[in-house]
Protein backbone atom coordinates (compact mmCIF):
# COMPACT_ATOMS: atom_id res chain seq x y z
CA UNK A 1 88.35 5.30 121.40
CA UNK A 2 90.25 8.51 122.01
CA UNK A 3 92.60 9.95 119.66
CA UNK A 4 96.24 9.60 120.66
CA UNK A 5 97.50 12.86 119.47
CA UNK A 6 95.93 15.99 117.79
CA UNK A 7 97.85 16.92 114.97
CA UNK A 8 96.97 20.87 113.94
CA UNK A 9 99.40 20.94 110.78
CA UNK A 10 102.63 19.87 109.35
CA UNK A 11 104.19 21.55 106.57
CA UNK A 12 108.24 21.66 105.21
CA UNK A 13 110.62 24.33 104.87
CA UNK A 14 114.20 24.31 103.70
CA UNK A 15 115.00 20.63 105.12
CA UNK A 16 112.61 21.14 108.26
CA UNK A 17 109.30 19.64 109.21
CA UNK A 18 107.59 21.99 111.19
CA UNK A 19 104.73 19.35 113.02
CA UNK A 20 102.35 21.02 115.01
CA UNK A 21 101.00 18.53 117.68
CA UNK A 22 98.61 18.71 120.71
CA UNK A 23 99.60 22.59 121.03
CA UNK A 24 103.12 22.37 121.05
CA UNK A 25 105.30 23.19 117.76
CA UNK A 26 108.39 20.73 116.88
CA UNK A 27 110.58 21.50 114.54
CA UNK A 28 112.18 18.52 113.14
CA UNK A 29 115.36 17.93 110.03
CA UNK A 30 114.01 15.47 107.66
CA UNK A 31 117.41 14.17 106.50
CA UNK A 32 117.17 12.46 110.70
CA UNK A 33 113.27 11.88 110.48
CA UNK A 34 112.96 9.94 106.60
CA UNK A 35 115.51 9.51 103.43
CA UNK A 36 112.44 9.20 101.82
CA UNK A 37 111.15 12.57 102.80
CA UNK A 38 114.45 14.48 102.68
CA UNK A 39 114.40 13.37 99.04
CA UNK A 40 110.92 13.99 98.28
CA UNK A 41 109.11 17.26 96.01
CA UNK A 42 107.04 19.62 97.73
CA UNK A 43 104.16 17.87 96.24
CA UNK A 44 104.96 14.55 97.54
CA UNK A 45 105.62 16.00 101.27
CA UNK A 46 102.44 17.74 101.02
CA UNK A 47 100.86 14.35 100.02
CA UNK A 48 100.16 12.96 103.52
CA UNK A 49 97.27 11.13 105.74
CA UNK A 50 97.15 11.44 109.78
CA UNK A 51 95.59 8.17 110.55
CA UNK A 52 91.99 9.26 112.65
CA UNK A 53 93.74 7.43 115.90
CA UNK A 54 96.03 10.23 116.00
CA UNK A 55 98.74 7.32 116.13
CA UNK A 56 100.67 8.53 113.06
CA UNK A 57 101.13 10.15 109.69
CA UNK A 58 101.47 7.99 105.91
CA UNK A 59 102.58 9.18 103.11
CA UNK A 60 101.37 7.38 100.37
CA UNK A 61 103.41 8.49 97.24
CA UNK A 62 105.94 7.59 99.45
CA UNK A 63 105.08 4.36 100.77
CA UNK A 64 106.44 6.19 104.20
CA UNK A 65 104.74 5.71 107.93
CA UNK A 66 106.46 7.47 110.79
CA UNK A 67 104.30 7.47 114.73
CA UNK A 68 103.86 11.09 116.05
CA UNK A 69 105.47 9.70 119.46
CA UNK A 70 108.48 9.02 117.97
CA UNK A 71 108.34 12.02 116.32
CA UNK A 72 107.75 14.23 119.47
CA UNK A 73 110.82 12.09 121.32
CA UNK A 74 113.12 12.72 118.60
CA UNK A 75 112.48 16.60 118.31
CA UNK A 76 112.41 16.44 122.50
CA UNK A 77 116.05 14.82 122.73
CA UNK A 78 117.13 16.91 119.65
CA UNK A 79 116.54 20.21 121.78
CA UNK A 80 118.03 18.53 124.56
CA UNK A 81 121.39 17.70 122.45
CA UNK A 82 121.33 21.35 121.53
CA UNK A 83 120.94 22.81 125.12
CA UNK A 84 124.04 20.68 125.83
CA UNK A 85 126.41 22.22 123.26
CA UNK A 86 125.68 25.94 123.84
């Protein structure tokens, strides 16, 4: 079984999660991705399991699951909405 997705590294800054994904960098506000994560210290964002499929990400502190694919289509109609309005 292949892996879905390579994830190379997520991390959080200032209300952002910065995913870093089969070579391509998404930047993504967690008060649209996860209340739960929005919420969340930087000690319970840090706390977090890509599943070995590639499929998706789990927080476990959090009791929080969220798929990398809707993750990428989010941050990919996000930069659309924003190419719109300038």
């Amino acid at each position: 079984m292949s892996k879905q997705h390579d994830v190379q590294g997520i991390h959080f800054e200032a209300g952002w999660m910065i995913l870093a994904v089969d070579g391509q960098v998404y930047r993504l506000p967690l008060a649209q991705i996860s209340k739960r994560l929005a919420i969340a210290s930087e000690a319970e964002q840090q706390l977090y399991r890509v599943s070995p499929s590639g499929y998706g990400i789990h927080w476990v502190t959090l009791d929080e699951d969220l798929s990398i694919n809707g993750l990428i289509k989010l941050a990919v109609h996000l930069s659309q909405e924003a190419g719109r309005s300038l």
